[in-house]
C-alpha atoms as a PDB file:
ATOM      1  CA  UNK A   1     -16.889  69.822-149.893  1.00  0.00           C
ATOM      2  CA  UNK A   2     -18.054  69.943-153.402  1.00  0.00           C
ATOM      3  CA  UNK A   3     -21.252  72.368-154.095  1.00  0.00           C
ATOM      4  CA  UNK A   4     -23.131  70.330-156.452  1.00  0.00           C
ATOM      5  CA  UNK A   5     -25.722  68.480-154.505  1.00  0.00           C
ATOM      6  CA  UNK A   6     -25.670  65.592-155.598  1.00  0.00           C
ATOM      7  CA  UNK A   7     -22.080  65.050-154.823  1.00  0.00           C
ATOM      8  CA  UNK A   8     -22.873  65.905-151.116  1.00  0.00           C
ATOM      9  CA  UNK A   9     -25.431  63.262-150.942  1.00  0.00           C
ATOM     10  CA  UNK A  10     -23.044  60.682-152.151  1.00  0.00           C
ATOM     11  CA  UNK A  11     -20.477  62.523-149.346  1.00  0.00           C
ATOM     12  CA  UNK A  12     -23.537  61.844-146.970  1.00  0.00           C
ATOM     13  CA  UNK A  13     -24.261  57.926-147.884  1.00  0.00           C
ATOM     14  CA  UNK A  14     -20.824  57.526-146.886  1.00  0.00           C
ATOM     15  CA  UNK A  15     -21.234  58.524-143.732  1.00  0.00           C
ATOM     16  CA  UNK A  16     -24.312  57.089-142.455  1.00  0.00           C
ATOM     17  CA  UNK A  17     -22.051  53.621-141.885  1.00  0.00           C
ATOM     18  CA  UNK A  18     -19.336  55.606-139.653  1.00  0.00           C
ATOM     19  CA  UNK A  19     -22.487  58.250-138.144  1.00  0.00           C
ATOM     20  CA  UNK A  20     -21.786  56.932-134.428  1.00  0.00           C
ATOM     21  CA  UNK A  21     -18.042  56.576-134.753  1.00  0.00           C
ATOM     22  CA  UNK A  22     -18.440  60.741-136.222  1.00  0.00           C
ATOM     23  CA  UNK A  23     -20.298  61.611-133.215  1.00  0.00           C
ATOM     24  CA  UNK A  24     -17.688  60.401-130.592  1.00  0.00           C
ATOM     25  CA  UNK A  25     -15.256  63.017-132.904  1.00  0.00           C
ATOM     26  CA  UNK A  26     -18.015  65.698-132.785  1.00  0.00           C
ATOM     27  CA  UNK A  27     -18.505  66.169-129.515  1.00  0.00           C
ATOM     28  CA  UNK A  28     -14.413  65.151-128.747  1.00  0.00           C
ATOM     29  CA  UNK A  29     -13.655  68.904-130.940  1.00  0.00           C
ATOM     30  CA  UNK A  30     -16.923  70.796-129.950  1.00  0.00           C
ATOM     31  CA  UNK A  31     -16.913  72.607-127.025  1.00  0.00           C
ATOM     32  CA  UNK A  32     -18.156  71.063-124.004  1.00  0.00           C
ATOM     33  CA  UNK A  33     -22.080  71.748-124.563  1.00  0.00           C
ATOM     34  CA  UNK A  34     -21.750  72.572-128.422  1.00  0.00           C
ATOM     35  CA  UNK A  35     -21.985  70.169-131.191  1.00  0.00           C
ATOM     36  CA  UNK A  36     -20.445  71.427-134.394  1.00  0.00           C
ATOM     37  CA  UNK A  37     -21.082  68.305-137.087  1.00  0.00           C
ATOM     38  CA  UNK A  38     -19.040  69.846-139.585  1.00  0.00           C
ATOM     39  CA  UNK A  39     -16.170  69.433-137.405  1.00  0.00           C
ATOM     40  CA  UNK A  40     -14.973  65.982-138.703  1.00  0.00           C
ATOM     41  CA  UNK A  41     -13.884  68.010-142.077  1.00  0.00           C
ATOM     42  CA  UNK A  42     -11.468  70.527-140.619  1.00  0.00           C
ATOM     43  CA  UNK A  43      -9.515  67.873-138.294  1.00  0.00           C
ATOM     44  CA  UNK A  44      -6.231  65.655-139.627  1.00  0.00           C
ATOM     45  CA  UNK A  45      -5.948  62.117-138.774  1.00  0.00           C
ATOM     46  CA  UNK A  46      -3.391  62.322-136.434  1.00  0.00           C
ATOM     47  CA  UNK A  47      -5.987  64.743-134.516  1.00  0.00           C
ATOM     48  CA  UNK A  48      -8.230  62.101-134.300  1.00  0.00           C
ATOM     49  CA  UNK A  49      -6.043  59.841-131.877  1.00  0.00           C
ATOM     50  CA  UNK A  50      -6.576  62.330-129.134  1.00  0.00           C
ATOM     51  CA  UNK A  51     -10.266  62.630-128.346  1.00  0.00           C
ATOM     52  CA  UNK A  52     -10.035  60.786-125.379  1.00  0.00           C
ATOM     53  CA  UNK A  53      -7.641  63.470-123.982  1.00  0.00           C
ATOM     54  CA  UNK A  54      -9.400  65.901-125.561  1.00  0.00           C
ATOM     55  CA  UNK A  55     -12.569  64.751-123.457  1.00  0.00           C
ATOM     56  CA  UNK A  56     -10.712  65.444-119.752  1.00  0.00           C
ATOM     57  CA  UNK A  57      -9.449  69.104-121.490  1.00  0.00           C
ATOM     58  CA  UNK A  58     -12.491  69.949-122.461  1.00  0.00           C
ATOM     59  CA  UNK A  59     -14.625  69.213-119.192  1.00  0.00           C
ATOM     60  CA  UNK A  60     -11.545  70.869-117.461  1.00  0.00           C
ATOM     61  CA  UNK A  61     -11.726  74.099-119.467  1.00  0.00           C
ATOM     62  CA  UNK A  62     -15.578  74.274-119.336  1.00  0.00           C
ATOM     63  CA  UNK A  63     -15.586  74.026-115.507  1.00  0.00           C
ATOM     64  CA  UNK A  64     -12.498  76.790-115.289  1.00  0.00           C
ATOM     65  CA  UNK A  65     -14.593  79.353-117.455  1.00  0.00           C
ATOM     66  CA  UNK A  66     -17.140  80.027-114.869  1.00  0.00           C
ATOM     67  CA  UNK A  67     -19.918  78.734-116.435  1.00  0.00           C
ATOM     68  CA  UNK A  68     -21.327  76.664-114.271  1.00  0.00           C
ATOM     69  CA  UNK A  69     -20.473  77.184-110.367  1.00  0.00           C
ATOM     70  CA  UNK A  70     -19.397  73.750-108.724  1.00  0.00           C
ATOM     71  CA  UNK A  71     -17.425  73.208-105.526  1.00  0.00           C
ATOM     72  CA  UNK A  72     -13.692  72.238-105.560  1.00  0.00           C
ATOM     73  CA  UNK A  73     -14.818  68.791-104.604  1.00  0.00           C
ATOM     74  CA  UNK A  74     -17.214  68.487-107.113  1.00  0.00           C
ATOM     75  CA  UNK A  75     -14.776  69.773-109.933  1.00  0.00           C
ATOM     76  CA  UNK A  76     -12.537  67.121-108.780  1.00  0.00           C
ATOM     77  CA  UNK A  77     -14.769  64.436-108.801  1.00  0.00           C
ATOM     78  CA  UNK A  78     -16.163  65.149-111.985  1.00  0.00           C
ATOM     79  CA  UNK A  79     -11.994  64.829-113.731  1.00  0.00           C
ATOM     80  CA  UNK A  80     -11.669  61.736-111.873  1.00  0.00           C
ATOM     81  CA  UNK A  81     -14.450  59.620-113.450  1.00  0.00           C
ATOM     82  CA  UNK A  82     -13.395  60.659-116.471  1.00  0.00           C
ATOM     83  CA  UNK A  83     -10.145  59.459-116.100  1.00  0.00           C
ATOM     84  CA  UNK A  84     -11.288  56.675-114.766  1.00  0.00           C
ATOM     85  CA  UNK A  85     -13.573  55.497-117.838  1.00  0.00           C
ATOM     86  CA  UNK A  86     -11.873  52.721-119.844  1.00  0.00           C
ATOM     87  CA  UNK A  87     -10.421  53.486-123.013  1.00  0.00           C
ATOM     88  CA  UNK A  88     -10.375  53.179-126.076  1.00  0.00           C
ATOM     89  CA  UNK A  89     -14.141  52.309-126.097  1.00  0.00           C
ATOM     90  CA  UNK A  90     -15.246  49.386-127.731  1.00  0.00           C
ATOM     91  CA  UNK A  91     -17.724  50.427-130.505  1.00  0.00           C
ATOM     92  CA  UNK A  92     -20.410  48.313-132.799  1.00  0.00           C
ATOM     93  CA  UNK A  93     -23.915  49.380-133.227  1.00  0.00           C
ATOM     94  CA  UNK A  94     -25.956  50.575-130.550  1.00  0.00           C
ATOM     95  CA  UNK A  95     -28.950  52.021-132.293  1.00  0.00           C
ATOM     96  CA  UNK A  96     -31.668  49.725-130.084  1.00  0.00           C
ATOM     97  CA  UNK A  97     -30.487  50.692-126.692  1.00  0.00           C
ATOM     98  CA  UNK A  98     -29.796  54.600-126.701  1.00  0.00           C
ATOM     99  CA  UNK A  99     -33.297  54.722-128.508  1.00  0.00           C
ATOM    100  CA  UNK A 100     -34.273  52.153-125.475  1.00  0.00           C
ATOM    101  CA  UNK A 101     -32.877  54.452-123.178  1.00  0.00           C
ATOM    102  CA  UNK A 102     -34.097  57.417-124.760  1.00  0.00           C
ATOM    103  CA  UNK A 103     -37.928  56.674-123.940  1.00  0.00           C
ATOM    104  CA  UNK A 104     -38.273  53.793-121.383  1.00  0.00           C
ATOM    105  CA  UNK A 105     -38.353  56.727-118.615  1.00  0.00           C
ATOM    106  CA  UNK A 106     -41.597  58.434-120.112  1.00  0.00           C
ATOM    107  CA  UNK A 107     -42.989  54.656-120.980  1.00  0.00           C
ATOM    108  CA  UNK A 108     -42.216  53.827-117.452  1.00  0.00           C
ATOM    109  CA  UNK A 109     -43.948  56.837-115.771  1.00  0.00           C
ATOM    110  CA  UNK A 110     -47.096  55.947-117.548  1.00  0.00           C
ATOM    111  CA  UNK A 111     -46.888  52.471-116.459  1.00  0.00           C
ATOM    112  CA  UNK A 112     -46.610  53.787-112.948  1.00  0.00           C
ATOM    113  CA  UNK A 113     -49.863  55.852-113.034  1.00  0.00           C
ATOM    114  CA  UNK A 114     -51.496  52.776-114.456  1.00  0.00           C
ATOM    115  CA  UNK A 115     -50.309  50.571-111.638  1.00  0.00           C
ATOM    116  CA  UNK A 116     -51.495  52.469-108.751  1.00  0.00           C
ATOM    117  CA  UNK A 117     -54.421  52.963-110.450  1.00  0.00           C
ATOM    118  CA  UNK A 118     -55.078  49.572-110.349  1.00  0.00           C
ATOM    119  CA  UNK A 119     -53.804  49.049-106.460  1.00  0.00           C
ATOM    120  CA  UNK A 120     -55.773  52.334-105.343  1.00  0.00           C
ATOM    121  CA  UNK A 121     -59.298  50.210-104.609  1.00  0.00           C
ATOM    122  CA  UNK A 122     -57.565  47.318-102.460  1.00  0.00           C
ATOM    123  CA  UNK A 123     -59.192  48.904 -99.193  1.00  0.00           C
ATOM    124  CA  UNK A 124     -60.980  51.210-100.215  1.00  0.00           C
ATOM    125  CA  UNK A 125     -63.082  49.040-102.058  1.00  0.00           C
ATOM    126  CA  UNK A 126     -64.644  47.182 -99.391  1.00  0.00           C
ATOM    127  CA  UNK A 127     -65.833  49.876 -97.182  1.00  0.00           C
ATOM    128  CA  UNK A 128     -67.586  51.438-101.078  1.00  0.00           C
ATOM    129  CA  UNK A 129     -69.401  47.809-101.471  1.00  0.00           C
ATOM    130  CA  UNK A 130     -69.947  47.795 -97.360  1.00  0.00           C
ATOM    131  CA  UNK A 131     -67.812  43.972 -97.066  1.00  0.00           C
ATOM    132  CA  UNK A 132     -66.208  45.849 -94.266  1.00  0.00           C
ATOM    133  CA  UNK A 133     -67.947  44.251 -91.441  1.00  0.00           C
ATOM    134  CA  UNK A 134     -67.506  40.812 -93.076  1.00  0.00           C
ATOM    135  CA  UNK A 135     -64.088  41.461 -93.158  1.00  0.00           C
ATOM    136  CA  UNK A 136     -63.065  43.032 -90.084  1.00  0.00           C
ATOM    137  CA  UNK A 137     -64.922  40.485 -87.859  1.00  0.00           C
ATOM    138  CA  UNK A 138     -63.611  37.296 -89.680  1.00  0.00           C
ATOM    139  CA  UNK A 139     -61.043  35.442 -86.837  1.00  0.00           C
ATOM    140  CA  UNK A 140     -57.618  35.816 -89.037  1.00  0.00           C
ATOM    141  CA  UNK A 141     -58.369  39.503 -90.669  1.00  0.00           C
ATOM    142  CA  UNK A 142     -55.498  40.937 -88.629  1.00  0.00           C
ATOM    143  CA  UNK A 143     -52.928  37.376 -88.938  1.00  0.00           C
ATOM    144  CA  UNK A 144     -53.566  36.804 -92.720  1.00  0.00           C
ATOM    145  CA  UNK A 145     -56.073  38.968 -94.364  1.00  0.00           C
ATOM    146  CA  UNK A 146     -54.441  42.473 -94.130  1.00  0.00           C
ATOM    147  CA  UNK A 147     -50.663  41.304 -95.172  1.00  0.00           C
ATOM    148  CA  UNK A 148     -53.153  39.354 -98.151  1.00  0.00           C
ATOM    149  CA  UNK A 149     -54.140  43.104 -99.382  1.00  0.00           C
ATOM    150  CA  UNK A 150     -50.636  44.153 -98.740  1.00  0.00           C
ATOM    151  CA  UNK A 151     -48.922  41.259-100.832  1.00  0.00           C
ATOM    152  CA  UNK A 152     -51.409  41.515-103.651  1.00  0.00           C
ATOM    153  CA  UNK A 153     -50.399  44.678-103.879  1.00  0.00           C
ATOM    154  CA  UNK A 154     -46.966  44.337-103.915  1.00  0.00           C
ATOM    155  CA  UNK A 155     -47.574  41.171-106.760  1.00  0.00           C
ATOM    156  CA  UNK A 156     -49.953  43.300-108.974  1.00  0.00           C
ATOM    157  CA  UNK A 157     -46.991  45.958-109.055  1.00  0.00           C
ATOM    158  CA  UNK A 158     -44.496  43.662-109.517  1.00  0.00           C
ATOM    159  CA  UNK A 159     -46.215  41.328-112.087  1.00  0.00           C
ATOM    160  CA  UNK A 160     -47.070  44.383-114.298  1.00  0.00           C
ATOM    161  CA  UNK A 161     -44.176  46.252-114.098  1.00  0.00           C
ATOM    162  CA  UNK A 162     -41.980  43.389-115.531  1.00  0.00           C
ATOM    163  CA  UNK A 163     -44.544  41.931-118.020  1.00  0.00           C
ATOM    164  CA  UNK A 164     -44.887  45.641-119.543  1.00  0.00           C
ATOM    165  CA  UNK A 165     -41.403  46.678-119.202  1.00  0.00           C
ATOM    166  CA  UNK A 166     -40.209  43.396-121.064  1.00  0.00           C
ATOM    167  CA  UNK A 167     -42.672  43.701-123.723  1.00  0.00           C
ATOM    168  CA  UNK A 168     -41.504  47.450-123.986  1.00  0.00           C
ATOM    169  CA  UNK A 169     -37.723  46.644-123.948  1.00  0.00           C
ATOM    170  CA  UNK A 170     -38.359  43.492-126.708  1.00  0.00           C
ATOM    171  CA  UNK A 171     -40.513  45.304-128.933  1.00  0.00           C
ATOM    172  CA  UNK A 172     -37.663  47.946-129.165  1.00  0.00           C
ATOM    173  CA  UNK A 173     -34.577  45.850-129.252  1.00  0.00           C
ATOM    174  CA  UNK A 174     -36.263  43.168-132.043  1.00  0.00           C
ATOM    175  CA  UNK A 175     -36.805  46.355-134.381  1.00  0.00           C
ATOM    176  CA  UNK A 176     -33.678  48.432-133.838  1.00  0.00           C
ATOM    177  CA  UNK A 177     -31.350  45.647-132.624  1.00  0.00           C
ATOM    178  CA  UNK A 178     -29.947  44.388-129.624  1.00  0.00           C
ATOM    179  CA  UNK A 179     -26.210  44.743-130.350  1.00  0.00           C
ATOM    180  CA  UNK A 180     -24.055  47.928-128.293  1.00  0.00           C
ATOM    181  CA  UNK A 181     -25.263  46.025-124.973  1.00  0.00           C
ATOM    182  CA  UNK A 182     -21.563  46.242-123.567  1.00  0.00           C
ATOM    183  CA  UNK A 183     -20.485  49.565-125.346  1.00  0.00           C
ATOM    184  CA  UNK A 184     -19.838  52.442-122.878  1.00  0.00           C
ATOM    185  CA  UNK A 185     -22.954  54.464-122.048  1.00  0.00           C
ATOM    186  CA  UNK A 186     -20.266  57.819-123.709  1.00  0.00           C
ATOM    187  CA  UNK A 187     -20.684  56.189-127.286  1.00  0.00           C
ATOM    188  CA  UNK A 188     -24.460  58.714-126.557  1.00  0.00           C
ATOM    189  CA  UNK A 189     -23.945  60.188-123.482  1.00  0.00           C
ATOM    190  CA  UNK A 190     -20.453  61.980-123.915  1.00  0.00           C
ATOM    191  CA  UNK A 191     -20.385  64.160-120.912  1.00  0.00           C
ATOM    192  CA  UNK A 192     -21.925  60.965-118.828  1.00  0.00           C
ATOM    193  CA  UNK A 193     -19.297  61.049-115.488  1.00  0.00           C
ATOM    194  CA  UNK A 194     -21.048  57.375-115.250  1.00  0.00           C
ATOM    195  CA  UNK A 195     -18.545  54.559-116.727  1.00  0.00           C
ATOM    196  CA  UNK A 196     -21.102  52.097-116.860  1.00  0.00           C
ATOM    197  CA  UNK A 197     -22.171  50.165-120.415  1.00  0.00           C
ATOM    198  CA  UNK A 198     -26.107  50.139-121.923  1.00  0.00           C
ATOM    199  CA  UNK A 199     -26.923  47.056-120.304  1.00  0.00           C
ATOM    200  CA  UNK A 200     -26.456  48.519-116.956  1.00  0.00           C
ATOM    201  CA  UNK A 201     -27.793  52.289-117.654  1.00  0.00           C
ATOM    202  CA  UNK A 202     -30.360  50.246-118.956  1.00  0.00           C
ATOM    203  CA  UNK A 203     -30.682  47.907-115.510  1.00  0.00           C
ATOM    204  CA  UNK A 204     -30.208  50.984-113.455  1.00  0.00           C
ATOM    205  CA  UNK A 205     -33.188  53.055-114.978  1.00  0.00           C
ATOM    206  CA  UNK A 206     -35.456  50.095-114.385  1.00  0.00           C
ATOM    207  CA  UNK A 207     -34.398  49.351-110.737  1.00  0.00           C
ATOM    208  CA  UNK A 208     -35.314  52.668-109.992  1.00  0.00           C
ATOM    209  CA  UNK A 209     -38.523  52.679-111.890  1.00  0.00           C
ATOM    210  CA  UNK A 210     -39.436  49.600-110.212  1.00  0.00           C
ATOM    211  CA  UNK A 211     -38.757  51.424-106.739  1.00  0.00           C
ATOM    212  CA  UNK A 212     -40.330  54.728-108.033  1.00  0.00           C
ATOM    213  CA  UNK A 213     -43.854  52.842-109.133  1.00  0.00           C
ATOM    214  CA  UNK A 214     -43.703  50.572-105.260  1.00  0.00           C
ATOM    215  CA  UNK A 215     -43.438  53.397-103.518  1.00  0.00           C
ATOM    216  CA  UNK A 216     -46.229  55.619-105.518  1.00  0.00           C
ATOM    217  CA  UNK A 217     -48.515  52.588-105.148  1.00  0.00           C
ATOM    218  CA  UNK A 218     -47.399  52.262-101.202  1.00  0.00           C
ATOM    219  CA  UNK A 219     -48.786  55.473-101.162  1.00  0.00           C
ATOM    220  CA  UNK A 220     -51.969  54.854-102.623  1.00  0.00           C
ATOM    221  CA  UNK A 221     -52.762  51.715-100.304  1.00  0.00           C
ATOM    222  CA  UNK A 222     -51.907  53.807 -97.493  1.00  0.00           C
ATOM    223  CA  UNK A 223     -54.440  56.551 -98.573  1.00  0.00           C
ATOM    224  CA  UNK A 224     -56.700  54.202 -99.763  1.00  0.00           C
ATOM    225  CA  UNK A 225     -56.853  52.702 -96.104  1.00  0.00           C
ATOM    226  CA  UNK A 226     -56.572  55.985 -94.435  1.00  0.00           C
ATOM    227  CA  UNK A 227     -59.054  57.404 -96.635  1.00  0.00           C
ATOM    228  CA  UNK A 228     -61.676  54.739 -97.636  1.00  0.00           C
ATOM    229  CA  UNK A 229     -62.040  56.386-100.576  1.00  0.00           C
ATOM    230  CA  UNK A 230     -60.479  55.368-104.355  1.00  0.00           C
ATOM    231  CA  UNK A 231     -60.511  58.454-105.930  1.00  0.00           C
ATOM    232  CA  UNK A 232     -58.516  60.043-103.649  1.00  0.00           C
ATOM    233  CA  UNK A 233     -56.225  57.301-103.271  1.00  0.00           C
ATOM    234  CA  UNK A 234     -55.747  57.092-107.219  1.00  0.00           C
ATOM    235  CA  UNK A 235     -54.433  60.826-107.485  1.00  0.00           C
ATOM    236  CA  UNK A 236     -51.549  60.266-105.375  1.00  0.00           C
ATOM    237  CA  UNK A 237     -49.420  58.435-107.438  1.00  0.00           C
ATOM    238  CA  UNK A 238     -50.426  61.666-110.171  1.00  0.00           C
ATOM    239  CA  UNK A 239     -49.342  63.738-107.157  1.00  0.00           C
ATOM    240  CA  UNK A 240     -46.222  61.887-106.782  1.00  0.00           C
ATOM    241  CA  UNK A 241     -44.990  61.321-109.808  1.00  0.00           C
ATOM    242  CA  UNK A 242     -46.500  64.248-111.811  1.00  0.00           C
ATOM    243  CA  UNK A 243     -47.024  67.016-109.835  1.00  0.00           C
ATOM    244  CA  UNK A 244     -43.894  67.411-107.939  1.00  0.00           C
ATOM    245  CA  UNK A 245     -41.542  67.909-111.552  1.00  0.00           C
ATOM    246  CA  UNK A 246     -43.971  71.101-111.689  1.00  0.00           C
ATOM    247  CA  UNK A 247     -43.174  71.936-108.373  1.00  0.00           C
ATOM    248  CA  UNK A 248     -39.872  71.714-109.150  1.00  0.00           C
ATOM    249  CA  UNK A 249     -39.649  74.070-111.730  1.00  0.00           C
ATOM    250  CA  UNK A 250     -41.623  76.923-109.820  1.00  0.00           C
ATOM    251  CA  UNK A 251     -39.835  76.609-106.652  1.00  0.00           C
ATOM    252  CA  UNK A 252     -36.581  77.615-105.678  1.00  0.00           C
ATOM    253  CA  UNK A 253     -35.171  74.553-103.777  1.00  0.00           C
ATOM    254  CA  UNK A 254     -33.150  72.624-106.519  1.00  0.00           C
ATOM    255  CA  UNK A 255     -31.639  70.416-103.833  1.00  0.00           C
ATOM    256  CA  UNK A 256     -34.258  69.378-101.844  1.00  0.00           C
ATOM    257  CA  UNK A 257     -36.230  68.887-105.489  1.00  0.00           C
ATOM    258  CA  UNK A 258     -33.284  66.891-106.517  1.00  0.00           C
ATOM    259  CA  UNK A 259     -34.405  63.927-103.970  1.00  0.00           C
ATOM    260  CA  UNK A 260     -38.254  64.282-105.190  1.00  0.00           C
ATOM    261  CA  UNK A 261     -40.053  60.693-105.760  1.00  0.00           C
ATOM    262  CA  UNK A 262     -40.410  61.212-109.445  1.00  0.00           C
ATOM    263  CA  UNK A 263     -36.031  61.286-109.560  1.00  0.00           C
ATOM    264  CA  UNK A 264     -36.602  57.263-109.489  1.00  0.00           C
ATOM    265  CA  UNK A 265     -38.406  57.888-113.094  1.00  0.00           C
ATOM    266  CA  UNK A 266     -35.630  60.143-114.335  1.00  0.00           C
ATOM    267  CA  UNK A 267     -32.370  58.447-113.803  1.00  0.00           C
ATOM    268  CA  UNK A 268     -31.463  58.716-117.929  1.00  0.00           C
ATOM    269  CA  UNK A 269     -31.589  62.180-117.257  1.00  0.00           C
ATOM    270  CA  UNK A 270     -29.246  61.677-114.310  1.00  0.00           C
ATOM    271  CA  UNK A 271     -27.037  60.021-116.316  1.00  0.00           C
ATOM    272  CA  UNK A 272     -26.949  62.064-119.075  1.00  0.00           C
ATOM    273  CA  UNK A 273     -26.262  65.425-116.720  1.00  0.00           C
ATOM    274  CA  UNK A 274     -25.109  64.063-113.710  1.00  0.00           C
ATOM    275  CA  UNK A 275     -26.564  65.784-110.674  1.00  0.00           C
ATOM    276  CA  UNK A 276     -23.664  66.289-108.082  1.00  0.00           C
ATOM    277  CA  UNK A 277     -24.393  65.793-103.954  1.00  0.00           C
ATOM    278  CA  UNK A 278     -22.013  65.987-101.046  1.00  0.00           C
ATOM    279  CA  UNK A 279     -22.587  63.698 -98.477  1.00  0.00           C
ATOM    280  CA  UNK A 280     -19.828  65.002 -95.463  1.00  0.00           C
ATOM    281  CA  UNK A 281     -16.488  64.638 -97.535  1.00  0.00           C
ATOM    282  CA  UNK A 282     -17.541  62.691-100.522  1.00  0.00           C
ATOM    283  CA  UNK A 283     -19.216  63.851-103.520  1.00  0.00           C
ATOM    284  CA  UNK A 284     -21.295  61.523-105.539  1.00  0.00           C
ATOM    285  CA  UNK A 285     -24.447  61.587-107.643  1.00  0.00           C
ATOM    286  CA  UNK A 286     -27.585  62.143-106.664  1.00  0.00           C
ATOM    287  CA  UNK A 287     -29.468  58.891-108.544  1.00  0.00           C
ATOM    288  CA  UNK A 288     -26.659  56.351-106.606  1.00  0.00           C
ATOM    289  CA  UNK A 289     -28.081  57.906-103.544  1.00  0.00           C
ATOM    290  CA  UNK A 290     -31.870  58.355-103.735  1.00  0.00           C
ATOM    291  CA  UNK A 291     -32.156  54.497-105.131  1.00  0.00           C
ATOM    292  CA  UNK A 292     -31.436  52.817-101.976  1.00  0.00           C
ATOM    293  CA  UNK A 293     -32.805  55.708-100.056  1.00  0.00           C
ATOM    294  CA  UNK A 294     -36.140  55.284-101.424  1.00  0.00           C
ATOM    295  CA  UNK A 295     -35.518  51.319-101.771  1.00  0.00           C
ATOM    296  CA  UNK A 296     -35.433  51.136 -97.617  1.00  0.00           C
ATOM    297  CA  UNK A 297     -38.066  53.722 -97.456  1.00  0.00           C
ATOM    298  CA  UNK A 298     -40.857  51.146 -99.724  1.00  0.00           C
ATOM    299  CA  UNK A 299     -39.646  48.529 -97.357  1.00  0.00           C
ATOM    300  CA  UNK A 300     -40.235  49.880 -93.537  1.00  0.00           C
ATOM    301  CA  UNK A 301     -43.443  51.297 -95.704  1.00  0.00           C
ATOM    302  CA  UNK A 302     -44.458  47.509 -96.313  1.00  0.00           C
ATOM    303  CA  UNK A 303     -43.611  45.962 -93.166  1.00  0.00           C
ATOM    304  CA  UNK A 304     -43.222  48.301 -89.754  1.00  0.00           C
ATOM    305  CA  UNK A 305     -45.139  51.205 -90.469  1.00  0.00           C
ATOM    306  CA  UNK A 306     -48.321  49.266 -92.143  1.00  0.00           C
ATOM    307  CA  UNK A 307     -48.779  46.892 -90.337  1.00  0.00           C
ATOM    308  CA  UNK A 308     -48.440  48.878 -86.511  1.00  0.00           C
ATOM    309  CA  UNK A 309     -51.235  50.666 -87.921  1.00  0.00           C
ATOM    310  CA  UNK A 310     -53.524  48.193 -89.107  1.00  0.00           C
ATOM    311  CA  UNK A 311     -55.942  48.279 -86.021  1.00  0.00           C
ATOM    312  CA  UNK A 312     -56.091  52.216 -87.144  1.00  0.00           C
ATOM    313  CA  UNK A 313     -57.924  51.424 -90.015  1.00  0.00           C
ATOM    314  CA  UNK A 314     -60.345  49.501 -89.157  1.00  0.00           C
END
């Protein structure tokens, strides 16, 4: 508390080893969207013991005050899972994965445009360089040649994907560490209503990257065939995964936005500010629900749809 600087760097350097530990407190005594970081020196040590208690009180004042406008079911959902998370948390340093977490949705997103770039041509292509007729009148184009195309596609999108996103998640975790994996995702995420750890925030943004970047490039074959053109097939995934988070903010349909393709890109930002959806009775969040959705979706994509339409394209 001292005035002379110099003291309050050496106040400072002390801290640094407890930073994450001061956070937790932080945001335990700010108000629920504040963060006051002198709060740590106005609190007593008993005080201390009751952040997680302090964490339901908090949510539950925030949603009384009017603030934000959620359903009765929704209000009551929200309490539960944070009841529900286990406590007290376990704690070491987790440095590598919220900075992991942090960026892998943007890295991800421009991994996607790459990859259906790179799938866009696999019809197209051979009408451009006029193979078509070679092709189309070889005796097992429609038995083995056009599932081929399909399942090159699907391996090309695969292969990359996991190469890049390894490379992506080593490069970060050999630099900033790998330790927190099993720490609960609130140790960064306080107001998270997910009680999951880093490991599997970090497993559930890149399942629904992976399904985010399929069905972008199932797209693009499908235009590509439709089309015969590559150009046109390469802007979908732009129009897919770019264009429609503009749309969203210049339209006034957050819920049907909410279920957008590009949501499979932004799942940190789901669970970071959980977006709420009632299904009938039950209220859950909207990333548990467009993941599958979208999973079964890329699937009848790559099997029913394409290939009763095969003779189409020709």
């Amino acid at each position: 508390m001292s005035d002379d600087i110099t003291e309050q760097n050496k106040a400072y350097a002390k801290k640094q080893g407890i930073a994450g530990i001061m956070d937790v407190i932080i945001y335990a005594f700010s108000d629920y969207r504040d963060y006051n970081y002198y709060e740590t020196d106005q609190i007593s040590d008993d005080e201390v013991g009751t952040i997680y208690e302090r964490r339901i009180s908090t949510l539950k004042n925030w949603l009384e005050s009017g603030e934000e406008r959620f359903t009765q079911a929704e209000k009551d959902f929200m309490i539960q899972k944070y009841k529900k998370l286990k406590t007290p948390f376990y704690y070491e340093d987790m440095d590598g994965w919220a900075a992991l977490l942090q960026n892998i949705s943007t890295f991800i997103l421009m991994l996607a445009l790459v990859i259906g770039f790179l799938v866009s041509g696999i019809f197209s292509d051979e009408f451009q360089t006029k193979a078509d007729s070679i092709f189309f009148s070889a005796r097992l184009e429609e038995a083995e040649g056009f599932p081929a195309k399909v399942g090159a596609g699907f391996c090309i999108t695969t292969g990359f994907y996991l190469m890049f996103v390894f490379l992506y998640t080593f490069i970060v975790l050999f630099v900033l560490g790998a330790d927190g994996a099993s720490c609960p995702i609130q140790l960064d995420l306080w107001r998270s209503v997910y009680n999951i750890t880093f490991l599997q925030a970090y497993l559930f943004i890149v399942v629904g990257g992976y399904i985010g970047t399929v069905f972008a490039s199932t797209l693009a074959m499908i235009v590509s065939a439709l089309t015969h053109s590559t150009p046109t097939a390469v802007i979908v995934p732009f129009i897919v995964l770019c264009a429609f988070p503009f749309l969203s903010k210049i339209i006034t349909l957050p819920g049907l936005c909410s279920f957008f393709p590009d949501q499979l890109l932004e799942i940190y930002l789901d669970i970071k500010e959980a977006g709420l959806i009632t299904l009938g009775s039950k209220v859950t969040t909207i990333a548990t629900v467009i993941v599958p959705v979208y999973a079964v979706v890329c699937l009848n994509f790559s099997t029913d749809y394409c290939t009763g339409y095969t003779k189409r394209w020709k």
